[in-house]
Protein backbone atom coordinates (compact mmCIF):
# COMPACT_ATOMS: atom_id res chain seq x y z
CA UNK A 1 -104.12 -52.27 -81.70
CA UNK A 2 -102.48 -53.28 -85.05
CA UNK A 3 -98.76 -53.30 -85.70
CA UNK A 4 -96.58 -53.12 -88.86
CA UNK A 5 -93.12 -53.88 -89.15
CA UNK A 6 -91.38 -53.07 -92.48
CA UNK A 7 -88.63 -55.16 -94.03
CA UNK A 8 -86.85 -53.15 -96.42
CA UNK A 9 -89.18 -52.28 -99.51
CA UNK A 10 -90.78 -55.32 -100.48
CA UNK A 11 -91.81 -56.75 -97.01
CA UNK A 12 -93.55 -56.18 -93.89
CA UNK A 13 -95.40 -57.91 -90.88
CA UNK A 14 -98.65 -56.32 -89.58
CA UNK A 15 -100.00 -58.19 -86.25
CA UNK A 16 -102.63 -57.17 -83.86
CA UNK A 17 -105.62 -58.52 -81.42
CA UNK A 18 -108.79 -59.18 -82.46
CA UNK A 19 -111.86 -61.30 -80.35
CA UNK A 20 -114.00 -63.89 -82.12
CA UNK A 21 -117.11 -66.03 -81.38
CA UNK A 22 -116.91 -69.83 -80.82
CA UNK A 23 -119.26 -72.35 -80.02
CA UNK A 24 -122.82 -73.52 -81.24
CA UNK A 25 -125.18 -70.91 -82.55
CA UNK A 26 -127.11 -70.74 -79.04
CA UNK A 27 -123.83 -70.82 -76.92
CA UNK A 28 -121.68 -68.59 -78.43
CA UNK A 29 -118.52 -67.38 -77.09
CA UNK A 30 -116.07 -64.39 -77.37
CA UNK A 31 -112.53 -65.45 -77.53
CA UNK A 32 -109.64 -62.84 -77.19
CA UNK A 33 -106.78 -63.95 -80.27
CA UNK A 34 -103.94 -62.30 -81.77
CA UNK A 35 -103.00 -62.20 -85.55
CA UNK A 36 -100.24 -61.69 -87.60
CA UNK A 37 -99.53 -61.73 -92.05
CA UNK A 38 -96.58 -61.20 -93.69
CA UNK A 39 -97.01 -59.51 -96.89
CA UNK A 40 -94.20 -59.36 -99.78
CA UNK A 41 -94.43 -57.73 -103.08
CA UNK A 42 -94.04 -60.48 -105.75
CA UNK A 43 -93.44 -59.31 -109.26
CA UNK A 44 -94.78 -56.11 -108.36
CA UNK A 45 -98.30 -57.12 -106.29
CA UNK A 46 -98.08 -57.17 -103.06
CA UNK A 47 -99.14 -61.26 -101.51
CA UNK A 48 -99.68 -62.57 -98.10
CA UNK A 49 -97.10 -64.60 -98.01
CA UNK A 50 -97.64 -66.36 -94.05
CA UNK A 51 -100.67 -65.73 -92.01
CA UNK A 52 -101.42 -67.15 -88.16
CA UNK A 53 -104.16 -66.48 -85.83
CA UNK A 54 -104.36 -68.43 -82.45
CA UNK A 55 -106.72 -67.51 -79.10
CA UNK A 56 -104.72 -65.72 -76.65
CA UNK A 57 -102.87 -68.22 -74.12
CA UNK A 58 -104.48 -67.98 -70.91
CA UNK A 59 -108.24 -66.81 -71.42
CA UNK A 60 -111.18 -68.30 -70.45
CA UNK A 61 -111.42 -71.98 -72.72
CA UNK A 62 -114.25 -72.40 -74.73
CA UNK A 63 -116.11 -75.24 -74.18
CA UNK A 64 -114.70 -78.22 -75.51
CA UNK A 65 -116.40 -79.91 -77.92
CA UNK A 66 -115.14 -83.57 -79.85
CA UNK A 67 -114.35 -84.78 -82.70
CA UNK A 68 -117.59 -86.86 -83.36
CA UNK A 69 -119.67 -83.39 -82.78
CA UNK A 70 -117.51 -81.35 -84.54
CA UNK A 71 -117.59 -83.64 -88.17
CA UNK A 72 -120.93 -82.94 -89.72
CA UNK A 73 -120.65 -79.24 -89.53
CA UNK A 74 -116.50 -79.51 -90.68
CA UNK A 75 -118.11 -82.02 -93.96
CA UNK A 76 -121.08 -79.00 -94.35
CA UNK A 77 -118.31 -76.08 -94.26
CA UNK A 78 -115.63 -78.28 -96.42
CA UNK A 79 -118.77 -78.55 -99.28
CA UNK A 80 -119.68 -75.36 -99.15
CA UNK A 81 -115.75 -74.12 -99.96
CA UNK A 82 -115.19 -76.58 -102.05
């Protein structure tokens, strides 16, 4: 469930739970992680000002996988954003 905090007109937080999927294409995962943004209205337009997302201390790990495995597909995603 989402939740929004206000802070005074021009601000508010709005955090909640959401589950992703981890892992190579034939072993994915679901991993249980919370949220949160902070929104402020700059010169009228409302921005996202802070955002965090982390998995949810305490579930189940996904599997671990190194540095060395993890670099081709971190070089494929940084060209393709880039």
């Amino acid at each position: 469930a989402d939740n929004v905090q206000a802070y005074g007109d021009d601000a508010y937080l709005r955090s909640g739970m959401y589950t992703f999927m981890t892992g190579p294409a034939d072993e994915r995962a679901p991993v249980n992680a919370r949220f949160s943004y902070m929104w402020r209205k700059i010169d009228g337009a409302w921005k996202i000002v802070h955002h965090h997302s982390s998995a949810v201390p305490g579930g189940d790990a996904p599997k671990t996988t190194s540095n060395e495995e993890m670099y081709p597909k971190a070089q494929e995603n940084f060209k393709r954003w880039n």
